[in-house]
PDB file of N, CA and C in Angstrom:
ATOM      1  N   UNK A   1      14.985  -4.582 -13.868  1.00  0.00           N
ATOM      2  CA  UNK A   1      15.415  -4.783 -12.502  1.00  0.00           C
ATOM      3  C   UNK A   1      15.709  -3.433 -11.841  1.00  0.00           C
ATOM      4  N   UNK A   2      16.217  -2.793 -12.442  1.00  0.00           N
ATOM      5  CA  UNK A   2      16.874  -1.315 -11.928  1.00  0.00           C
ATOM      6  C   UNK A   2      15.266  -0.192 -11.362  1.00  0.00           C
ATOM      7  N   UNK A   3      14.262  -0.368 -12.388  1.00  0.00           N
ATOM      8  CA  UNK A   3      13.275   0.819 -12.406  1.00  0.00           C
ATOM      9  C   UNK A   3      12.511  -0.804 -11.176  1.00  0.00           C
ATOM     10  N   UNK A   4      12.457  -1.631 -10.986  1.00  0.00           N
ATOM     11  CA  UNK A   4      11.897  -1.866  -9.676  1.00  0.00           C
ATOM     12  C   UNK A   4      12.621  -1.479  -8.401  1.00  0.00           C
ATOM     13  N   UNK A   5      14.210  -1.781  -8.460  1.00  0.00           N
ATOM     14  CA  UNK A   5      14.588  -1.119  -7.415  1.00  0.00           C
ATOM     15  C   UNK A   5      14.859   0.121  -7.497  1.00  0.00           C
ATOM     16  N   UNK A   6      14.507   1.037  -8.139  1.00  0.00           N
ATOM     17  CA  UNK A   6      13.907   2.611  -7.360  1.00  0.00           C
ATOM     18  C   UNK A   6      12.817   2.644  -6.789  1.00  0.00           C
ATOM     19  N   UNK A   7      11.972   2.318  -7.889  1.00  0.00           N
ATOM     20  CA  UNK A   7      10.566   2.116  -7.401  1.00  0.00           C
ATOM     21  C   UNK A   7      10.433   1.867  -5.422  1.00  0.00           C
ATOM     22  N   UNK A   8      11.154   0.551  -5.507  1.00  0.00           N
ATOM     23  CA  UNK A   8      11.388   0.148  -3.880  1.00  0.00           C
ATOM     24  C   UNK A   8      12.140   1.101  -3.144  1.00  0.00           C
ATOM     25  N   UNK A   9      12.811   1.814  -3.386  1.00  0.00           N
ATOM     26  CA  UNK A   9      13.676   2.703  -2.180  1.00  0.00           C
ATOM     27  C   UNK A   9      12.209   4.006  -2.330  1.00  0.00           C
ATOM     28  N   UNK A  10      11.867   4.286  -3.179  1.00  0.00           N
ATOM     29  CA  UNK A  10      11.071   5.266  -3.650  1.00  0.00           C
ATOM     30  C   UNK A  10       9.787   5.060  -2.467  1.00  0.00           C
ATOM     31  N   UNK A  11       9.271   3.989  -2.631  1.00  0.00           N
ATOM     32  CA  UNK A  11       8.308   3.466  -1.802  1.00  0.00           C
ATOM     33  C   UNK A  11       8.576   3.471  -0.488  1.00  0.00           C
ATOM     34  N   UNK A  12       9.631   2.832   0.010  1.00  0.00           N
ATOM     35  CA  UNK A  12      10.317   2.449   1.349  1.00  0.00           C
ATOM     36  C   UNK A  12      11.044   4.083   1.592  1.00  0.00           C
ATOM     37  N   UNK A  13      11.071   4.892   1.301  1.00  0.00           N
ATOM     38  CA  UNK A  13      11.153   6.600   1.658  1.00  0.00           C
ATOM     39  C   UNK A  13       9.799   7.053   1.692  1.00  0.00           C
ATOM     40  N   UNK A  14       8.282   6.534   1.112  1.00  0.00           N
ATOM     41  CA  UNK A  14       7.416   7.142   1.725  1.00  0.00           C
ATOM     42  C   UNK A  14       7.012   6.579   3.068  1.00  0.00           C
ATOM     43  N   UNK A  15       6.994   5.159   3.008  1.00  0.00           N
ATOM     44  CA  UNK A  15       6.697   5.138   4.777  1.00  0.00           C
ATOM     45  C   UNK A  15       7.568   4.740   5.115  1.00  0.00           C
ATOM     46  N   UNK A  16       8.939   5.313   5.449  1.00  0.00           N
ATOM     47  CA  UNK A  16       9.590   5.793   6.314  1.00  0.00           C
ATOM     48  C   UNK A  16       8.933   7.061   6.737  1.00  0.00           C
ATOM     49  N   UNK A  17       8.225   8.578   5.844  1.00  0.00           N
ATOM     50  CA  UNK A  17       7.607   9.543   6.776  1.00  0.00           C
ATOM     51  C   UNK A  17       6.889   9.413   7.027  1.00  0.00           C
ATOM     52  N   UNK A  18       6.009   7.920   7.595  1.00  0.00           N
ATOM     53  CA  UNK A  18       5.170   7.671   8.222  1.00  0.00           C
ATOM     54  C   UNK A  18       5.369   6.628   9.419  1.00  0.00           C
ATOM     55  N   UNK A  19       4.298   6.680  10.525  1.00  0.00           N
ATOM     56  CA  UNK A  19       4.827   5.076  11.964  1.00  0.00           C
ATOM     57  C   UNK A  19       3.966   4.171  11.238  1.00  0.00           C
ATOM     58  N   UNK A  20       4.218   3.734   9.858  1.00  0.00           N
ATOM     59  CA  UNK A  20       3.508   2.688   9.718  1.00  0.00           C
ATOM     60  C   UNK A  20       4.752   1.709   9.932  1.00  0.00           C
ATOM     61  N   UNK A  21       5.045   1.013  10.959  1.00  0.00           N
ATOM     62  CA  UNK A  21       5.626  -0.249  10.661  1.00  0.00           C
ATOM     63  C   UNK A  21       6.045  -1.056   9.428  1.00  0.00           C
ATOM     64  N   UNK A  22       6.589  -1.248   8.752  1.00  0.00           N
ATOM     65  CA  UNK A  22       7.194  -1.994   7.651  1.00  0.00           C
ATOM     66  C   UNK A  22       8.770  -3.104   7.787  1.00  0.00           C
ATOM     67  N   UNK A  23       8.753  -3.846   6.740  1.00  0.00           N
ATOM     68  CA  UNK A  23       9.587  -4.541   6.632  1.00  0.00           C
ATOM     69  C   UNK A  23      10.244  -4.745   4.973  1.00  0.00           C
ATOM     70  N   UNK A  24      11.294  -4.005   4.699  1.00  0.00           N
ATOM     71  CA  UNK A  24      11.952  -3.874   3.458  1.00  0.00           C
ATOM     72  C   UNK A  24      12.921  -4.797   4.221  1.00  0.00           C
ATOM     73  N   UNK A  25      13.574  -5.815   3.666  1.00  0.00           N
ATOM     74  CA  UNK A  25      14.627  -6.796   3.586  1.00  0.00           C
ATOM     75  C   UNK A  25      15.306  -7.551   1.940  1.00  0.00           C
ATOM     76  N   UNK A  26      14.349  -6.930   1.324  1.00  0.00           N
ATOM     77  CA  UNK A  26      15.180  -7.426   0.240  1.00  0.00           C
ATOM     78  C   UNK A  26      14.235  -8.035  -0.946  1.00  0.00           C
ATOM     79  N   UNK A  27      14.234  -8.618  -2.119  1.00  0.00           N
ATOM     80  CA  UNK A  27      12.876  -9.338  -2.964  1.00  0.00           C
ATOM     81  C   UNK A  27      12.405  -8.215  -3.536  1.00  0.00           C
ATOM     82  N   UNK A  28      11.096  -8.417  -4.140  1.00  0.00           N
ATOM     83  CA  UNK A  28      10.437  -7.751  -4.906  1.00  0.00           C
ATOM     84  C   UNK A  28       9.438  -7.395  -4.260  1.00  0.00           C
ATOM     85  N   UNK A  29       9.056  -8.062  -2.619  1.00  0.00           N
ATOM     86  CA  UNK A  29       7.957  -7.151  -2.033  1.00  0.00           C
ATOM     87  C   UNK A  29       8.345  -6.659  -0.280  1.00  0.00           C
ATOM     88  N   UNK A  30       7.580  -5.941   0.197  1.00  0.00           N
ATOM     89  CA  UNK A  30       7.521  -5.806   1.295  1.00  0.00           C
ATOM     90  C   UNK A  30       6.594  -5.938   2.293  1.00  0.00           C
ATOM     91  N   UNK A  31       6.674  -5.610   3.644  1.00  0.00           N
ATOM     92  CA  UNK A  31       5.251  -5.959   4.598  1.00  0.00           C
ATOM     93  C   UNK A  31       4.827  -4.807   4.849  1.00  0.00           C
ATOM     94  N   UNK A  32       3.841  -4.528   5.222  1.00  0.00           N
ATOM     95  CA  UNK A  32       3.294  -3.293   6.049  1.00  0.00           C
ATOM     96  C   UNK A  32       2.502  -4.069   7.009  1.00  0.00           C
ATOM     97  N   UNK A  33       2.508  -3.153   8.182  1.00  0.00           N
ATOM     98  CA  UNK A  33       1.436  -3.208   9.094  1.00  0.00           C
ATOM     99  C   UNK A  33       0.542  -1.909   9.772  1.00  0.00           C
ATOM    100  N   UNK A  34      -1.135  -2.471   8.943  1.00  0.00           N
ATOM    101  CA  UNK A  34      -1.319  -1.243   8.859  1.00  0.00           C
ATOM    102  C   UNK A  34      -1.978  -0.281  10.175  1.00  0.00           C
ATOM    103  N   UNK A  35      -2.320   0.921  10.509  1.00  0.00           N
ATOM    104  CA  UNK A  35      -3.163   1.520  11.255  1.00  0.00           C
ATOM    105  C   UNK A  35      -4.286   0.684  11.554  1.00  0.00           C
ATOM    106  N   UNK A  36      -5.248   0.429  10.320  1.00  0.00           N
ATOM    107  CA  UNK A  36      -6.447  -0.206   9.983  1.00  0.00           C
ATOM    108  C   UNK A  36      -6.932  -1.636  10.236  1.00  0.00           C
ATOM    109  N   UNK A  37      -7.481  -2.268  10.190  1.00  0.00           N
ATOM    110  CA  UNK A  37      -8.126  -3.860   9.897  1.00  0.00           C
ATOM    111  C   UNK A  37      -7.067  -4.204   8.606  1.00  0.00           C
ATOM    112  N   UNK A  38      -6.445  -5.474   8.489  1.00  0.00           N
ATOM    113  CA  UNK A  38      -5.596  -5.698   7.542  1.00  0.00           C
ATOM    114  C   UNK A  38      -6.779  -6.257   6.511  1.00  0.00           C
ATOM    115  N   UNK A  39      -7.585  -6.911   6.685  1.00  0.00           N
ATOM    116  CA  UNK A  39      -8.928  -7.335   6.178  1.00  0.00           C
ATOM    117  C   UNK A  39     -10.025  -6.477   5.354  1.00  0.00           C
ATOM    118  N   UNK A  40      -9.934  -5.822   6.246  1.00  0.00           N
ATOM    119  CA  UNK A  40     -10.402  -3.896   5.601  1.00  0.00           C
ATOM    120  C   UNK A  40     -10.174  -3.766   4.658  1.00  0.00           C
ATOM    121  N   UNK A  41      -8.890  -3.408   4.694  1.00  0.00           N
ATOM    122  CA  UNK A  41      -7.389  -2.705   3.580  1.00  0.00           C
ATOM    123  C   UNK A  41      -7.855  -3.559   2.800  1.00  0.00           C
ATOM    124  N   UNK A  42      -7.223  -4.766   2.708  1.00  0.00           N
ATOM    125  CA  UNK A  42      -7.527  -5.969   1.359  1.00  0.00           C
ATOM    126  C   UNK A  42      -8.463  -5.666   0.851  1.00  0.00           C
ATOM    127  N   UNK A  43     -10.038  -5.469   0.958  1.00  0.00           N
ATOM    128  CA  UNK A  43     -10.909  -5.306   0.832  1.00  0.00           C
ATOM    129  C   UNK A  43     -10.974  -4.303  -0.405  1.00  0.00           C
ATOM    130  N   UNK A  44     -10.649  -2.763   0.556  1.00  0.00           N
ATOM    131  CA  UNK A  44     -10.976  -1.468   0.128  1.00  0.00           C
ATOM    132  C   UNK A  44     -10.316  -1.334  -0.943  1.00  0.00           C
ATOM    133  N   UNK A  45      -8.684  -2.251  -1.291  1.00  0.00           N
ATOM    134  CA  UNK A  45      -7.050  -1.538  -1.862  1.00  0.00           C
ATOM    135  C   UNK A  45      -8.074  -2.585  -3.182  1.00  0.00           C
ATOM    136  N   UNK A  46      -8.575  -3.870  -3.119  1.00  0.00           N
ATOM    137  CA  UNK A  46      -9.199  -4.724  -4.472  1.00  0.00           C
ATOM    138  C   UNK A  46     -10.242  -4.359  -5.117  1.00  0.00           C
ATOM    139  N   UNK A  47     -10.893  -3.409  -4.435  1.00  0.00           N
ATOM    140  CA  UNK A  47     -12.043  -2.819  -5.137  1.00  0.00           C
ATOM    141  C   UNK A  47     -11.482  -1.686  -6.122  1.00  0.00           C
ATOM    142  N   UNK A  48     -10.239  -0.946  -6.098  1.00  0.00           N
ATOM    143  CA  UNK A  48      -9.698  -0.069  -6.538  1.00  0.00           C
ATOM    144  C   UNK A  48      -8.053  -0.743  -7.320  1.00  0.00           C
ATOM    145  N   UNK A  49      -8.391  -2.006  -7.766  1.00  0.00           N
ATOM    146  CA  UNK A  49      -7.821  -2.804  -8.545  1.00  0.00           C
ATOM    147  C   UNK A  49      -5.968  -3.397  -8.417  1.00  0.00           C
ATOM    148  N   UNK A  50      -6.057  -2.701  -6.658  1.00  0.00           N
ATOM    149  CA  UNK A  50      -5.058  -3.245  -6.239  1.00  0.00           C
ATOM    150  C   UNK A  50      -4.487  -4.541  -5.666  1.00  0.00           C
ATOM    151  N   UNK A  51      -3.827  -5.681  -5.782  1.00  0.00           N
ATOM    152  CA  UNK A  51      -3.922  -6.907  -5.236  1.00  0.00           C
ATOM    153  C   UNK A  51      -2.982  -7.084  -4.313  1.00  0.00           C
ATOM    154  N   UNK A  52      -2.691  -7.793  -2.956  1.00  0.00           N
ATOM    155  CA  UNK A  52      -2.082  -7.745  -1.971  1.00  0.00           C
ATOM    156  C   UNK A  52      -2.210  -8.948  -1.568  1.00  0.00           C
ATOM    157  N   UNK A  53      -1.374  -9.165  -0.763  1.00  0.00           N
ATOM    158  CA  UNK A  53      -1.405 -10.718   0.383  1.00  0.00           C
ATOM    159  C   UNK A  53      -1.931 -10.228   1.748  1.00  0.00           C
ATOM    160  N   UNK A  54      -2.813 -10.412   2.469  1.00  0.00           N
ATOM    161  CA  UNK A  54      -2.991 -10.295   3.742  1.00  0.00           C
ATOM    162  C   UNK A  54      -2.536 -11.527   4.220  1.00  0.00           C
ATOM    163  N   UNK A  55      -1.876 -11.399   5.247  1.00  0.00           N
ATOM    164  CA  UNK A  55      -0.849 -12.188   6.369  1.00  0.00           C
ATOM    165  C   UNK A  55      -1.394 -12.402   7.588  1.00  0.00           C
ATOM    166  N   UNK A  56      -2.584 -11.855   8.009  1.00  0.00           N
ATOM    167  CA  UNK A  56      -3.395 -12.077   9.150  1.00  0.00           C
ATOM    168  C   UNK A  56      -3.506 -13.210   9.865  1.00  0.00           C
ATOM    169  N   UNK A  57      -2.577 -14.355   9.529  1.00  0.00           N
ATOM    170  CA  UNK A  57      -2.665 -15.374  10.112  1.00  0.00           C
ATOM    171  C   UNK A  57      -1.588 -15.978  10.394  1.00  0.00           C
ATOM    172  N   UNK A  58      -0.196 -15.822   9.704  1.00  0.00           N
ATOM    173  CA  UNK A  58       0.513 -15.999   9.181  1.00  0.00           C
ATOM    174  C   UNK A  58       1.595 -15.703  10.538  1.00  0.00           C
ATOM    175  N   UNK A  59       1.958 -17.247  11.344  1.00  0.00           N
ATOM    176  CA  UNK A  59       2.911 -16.686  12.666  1.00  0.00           C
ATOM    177  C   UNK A  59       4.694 -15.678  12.424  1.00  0.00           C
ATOM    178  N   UNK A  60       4.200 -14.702  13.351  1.00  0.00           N
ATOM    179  CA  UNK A  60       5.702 -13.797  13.658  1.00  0.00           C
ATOM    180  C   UNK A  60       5.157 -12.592  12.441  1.00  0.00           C
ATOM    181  N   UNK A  61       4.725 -12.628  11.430  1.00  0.00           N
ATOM    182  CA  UNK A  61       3.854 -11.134  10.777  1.00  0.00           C
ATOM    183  C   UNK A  61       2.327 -11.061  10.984  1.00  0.00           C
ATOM    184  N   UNK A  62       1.923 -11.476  11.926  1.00  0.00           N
ATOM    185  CA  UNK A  62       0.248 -11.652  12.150  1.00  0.00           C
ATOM    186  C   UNK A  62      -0.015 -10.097  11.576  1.00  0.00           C
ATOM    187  N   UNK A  63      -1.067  -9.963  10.953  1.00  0.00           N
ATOM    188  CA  UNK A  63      -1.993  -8.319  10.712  1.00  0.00           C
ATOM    189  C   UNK A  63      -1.399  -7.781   9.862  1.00  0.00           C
ATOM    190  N   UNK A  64       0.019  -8.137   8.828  1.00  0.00           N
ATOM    191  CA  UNK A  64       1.023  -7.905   8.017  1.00  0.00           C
ATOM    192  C   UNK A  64       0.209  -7.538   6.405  1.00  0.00           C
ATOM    193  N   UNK A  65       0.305  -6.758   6.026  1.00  0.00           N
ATOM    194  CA  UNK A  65      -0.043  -6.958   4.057  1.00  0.00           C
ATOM    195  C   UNK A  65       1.328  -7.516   3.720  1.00  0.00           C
ATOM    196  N   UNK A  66       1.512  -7.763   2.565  1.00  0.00           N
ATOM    197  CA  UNK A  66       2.228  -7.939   1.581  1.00  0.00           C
ATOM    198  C   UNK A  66       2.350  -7.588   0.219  1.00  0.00           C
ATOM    199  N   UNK A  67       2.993  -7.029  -0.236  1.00  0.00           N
ATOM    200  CA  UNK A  67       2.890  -5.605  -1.323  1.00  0.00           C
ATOM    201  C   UNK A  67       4.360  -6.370  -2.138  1.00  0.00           C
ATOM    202  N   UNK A  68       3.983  -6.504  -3.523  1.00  0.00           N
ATOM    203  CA  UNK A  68       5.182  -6.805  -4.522  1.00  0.00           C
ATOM    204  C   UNK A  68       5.154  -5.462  -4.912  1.00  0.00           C
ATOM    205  N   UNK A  69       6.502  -5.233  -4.989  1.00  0.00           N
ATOM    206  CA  UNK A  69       7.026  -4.129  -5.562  1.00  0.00           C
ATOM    207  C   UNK A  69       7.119  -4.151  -7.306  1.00  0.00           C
ATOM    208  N   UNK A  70       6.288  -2.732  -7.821  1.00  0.00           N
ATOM    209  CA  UNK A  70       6.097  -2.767  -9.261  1.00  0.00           C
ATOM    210  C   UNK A  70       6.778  -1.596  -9.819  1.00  0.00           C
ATOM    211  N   UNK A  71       6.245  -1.017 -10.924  1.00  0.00           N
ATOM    212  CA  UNK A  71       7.295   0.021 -11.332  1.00  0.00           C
ATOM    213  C   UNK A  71       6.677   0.988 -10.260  1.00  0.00           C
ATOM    214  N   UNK A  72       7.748   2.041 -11.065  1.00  0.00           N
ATOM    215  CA  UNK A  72       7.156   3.601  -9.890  1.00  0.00           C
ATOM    216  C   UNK A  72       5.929   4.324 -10.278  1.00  0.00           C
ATOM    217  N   UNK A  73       5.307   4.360 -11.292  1.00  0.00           N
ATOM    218  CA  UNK A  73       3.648   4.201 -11.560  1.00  0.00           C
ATOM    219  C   UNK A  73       2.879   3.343 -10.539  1.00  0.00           C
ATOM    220  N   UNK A  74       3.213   2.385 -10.762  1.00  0.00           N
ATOM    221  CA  UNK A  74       2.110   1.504 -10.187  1.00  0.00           C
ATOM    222  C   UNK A  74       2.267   1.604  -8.677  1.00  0.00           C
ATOM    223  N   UNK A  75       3.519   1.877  -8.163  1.00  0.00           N
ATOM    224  CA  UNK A  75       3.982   2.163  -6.967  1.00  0.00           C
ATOM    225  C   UNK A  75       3.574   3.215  -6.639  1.00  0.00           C
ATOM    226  N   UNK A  76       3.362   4.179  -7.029  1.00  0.00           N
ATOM    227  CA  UNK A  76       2.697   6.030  -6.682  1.00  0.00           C
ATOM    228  C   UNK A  76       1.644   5.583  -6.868  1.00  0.00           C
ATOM    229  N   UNK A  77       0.778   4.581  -7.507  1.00  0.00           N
ATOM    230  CA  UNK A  77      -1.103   4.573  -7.620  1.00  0.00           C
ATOM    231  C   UNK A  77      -1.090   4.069  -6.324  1.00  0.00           C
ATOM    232  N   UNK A  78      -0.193   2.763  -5.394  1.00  0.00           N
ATOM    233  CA  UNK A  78      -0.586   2.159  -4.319  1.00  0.00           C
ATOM    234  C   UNK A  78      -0.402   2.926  -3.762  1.00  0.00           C
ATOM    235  N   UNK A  79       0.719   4.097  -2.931  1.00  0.00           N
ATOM    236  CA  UNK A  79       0.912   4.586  -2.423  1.00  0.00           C
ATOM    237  C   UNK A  79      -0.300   5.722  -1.755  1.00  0.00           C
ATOM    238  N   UNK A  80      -0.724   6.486  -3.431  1.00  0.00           N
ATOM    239  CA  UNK A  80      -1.811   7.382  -3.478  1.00  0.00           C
ATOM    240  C   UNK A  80      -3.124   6.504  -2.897  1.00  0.00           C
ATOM    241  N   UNK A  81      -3.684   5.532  -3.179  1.00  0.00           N
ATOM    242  CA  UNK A  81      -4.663   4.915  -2.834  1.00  0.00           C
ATOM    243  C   UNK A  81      -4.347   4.279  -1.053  1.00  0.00           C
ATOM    244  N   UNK A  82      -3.885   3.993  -1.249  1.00  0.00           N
ATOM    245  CA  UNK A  82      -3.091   3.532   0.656  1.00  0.00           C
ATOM    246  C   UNK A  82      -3.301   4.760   1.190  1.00  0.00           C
ATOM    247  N   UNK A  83      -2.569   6.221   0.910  1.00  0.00           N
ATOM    248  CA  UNK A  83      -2.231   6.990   1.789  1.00  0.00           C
ATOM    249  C   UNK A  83      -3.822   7.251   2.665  1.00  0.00           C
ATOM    250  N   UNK A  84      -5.041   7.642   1.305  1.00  0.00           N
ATOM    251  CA  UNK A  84      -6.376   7.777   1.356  1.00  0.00           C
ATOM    252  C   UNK A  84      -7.144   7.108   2.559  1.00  0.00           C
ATOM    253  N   UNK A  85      -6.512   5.867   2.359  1.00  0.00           N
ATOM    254  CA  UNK A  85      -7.586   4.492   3.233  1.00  0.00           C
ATOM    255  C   UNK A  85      -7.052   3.855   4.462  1.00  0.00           C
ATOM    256  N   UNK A  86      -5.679   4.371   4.681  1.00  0.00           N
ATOM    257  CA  UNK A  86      -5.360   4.175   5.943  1.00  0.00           C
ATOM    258  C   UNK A  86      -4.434   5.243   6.852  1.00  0.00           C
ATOM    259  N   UNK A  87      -4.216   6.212   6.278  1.00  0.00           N
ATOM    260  CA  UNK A  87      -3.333   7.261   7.056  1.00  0.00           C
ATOM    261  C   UNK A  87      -3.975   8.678   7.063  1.00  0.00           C
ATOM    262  N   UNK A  88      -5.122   9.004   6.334  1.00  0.00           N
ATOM    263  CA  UNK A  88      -5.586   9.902   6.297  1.00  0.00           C
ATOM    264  C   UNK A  88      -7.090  10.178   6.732  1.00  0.00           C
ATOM    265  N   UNK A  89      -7.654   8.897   6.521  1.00  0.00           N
ATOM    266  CA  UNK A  89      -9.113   8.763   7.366  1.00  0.00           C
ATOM    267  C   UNK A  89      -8.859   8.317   8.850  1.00  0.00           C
TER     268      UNK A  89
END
């Protein structure tokens, strides 16, 4: 329980230095909303063996991912692979 919640503040301090919109409230995951096509993302983040909820439909988070929070490994691979495919292209 403890090495997920670092992991989560760990995560939720990288985009905070970014305007990606997010929603940390509590649980084991959070929302993003990204720059990109949320459809895209899903796409691009599963080919590179990441799994997510797209929310694209979903009333009051329309265009939302959904990201469970894992250890801080697996949390620095999403991060590193995210930063690539939506904040840097």
């Amino acid at each position: 329980v403890s090495e997920v919640k670092n992991a989560r503040e760990w995560i939720k301090k990288k985009f905070n230095s970014t305007d990606i919109r997010t929603h940390f409230k509590g649980g084991n995951y959070f929302l993003i909303w990204p720059n990109k096509d949320p459809k895209t993302l899903e796409k691009k983040l599963k080919e590179k063996g990441i799994l997510i909820r797209n929310m694209v439909n979903k009333i009051g988070i329309e265009n939302s991912l959904r990201v469970s929070i894992g250890s801080k490994d697996q949390m620095s691979y999403f991060w590193n692979i995210y930063k690539d495919l939506d904040l840097l292209n």
